[in-house]
Protein backbone atom coordinates (compact mmCIF):
# COMPACT_ATOMS: atom_id res chain seq x y z
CA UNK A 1 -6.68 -35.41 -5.37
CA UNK A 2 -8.73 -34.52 -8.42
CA UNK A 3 -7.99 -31.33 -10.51
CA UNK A 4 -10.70 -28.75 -9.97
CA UNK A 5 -11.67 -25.20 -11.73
CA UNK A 6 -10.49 -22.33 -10.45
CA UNK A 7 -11.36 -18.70 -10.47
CA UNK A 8 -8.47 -15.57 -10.93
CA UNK A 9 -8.75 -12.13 -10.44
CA UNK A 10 -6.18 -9.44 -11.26
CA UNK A 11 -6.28 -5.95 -9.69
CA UNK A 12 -8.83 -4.02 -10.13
CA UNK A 13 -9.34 -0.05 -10.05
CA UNK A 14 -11.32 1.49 -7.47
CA UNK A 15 -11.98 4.73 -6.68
CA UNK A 16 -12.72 6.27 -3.09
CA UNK A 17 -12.76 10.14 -1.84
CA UNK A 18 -9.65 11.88 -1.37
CA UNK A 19 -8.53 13.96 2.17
CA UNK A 20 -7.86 17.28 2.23
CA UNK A 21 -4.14 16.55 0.88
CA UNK A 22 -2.32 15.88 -2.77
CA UNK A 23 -1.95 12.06 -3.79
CA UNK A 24 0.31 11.10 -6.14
CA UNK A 25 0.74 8.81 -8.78
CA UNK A 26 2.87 5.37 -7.66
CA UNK A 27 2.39 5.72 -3.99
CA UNK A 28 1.18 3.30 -1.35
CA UNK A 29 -2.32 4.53 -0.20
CA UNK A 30 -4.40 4.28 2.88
CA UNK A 31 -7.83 5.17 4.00
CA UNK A 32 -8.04 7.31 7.14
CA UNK A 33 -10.24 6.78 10.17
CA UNK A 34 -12.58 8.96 8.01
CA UNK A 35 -12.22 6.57 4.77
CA UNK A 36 -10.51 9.11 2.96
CA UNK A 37 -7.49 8.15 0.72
CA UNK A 38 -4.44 9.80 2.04
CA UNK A 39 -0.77 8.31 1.32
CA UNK A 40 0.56 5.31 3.44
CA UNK A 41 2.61 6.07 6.26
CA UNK A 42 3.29 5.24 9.75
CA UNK A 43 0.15 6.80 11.71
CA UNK A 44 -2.32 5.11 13.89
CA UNK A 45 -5.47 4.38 12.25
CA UNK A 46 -4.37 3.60 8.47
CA UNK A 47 -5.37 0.92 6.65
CA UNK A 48 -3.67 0.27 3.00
CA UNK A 49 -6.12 -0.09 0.38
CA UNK A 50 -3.38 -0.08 -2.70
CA UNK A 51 -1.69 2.39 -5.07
CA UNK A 52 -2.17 5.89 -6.39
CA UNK A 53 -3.12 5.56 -10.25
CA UNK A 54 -3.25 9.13 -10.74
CA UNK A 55 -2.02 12.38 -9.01
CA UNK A 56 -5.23 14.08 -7.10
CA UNK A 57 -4.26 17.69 -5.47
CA UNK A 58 -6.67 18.23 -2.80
CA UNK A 59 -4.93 20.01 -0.41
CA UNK A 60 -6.88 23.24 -1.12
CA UNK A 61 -9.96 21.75 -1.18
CA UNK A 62 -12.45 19.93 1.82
CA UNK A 63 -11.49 16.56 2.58
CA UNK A 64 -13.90 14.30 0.79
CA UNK A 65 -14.63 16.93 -2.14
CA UNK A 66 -12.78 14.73 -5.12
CA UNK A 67 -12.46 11.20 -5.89
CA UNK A 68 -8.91 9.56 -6.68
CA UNK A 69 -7.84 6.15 -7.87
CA UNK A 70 -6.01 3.29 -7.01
CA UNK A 71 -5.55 0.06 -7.85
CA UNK A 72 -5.19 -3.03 -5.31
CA UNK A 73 -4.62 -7.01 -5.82
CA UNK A 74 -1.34 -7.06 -7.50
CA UNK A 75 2.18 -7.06 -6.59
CA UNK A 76 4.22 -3.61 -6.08
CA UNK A 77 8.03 -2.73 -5.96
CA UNK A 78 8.71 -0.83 -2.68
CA UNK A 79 12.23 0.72 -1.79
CA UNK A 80 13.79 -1.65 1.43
CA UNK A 81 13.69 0.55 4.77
CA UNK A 82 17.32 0.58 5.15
CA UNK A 83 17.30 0.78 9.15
CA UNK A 84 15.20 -2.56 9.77
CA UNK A 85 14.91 -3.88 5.67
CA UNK A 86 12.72 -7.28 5.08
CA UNK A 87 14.86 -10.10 4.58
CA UNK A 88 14.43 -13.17 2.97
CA UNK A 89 12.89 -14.71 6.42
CA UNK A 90 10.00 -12.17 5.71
CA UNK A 91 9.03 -13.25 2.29
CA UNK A 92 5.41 -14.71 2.84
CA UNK A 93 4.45 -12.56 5.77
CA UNK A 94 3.31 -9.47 6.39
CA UNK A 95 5.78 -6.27 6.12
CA UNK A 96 5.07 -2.90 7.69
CA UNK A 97 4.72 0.93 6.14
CA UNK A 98 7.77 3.20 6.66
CA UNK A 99 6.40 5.24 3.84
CA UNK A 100 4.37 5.43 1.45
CA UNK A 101 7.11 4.19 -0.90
CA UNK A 102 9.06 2.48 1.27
CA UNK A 103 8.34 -0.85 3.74
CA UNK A 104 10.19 -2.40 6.40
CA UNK A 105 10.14 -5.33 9.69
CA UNK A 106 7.55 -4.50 12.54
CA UNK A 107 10.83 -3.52 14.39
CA UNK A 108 10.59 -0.91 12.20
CA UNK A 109 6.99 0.17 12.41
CA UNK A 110 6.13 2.47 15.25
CA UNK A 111 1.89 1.56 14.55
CA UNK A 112 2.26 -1.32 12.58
CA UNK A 113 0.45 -0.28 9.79
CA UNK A 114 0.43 -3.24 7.25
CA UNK A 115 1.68 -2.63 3.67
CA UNK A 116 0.75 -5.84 2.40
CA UNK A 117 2.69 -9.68 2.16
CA UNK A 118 6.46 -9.48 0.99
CA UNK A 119 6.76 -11.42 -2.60
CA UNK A 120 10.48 -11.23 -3.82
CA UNK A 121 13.89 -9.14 -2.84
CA UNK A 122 15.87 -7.48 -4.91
CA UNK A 123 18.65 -5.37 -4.18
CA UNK A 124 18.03 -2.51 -6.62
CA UNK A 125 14.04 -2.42 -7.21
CA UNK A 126 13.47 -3.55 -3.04
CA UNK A 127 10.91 -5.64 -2.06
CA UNK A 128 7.85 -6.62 -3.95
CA UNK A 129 4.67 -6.73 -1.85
CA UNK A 130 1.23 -8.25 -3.01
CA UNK A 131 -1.47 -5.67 -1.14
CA UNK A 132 -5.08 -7.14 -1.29
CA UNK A 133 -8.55 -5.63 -2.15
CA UNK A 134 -9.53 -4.19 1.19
């Protein structure tokens, strides 16, 4: 097989309107069935689209009124749902939102909202998840 040339992207920084809640700097976020950012969790309808870069307080406001950003494609430490934790069998597959800091099994995951693909385990940072541009 011949060597060929290959193309790499890092995360990037996007931005995308904010719901009528506070987001906060570190934490998984989601896109509602409205497309507004609103943190990860385990609801019907959410679909992770990366992490907070910088705390947005909304919750006064009208859903939509402010912008916030977040950054997707790269890897992420997330605290280990200790009820149903990812295990080593998980690494390479997709884990499941139990917060918006914290990710678990689909035995877990009422909605199975996915967080992203489990990288590495470690017992005091968790698990590190890649989430993709979506």
């Amino acid at each position: 097989m011949a060597e060929r040339q290959i193309v790499r992207e890092i995360g990037r920084t996007n931005q995308g309107p904010v719901g009528a809640v506070k987001i906060e700097f570190g934490n998984m976020l989601a896109r509602n069935a409205s497309g507004h950012l609103v943190h990860a969790a385990d609801t019907a309808g959410l679909v992770v689209c990366g992490v907070c870069e910088q705390t947005v307080d909304n919750s006064a406001g009208a859903a939509g009124a402010v912008k916030g950003q977040y950054v997707t494609g790269e890897a992420y430490w997330f605290s280990n749902d200790g009820t149903n934790p990812v295990t080593a069998a998980e690494l390479g597959k997709s884990v499941y939102v139990k917060t918006s800091a914290s990710v678990c099994v689909a035995a877990g995951s009422t909605n199975s909202i996915v967080a992203g693909v489990a990288m590495e385990l470690s017992a005091t940072r968790g698990v590190k998840i890649f989430i993709g541009s979506r």
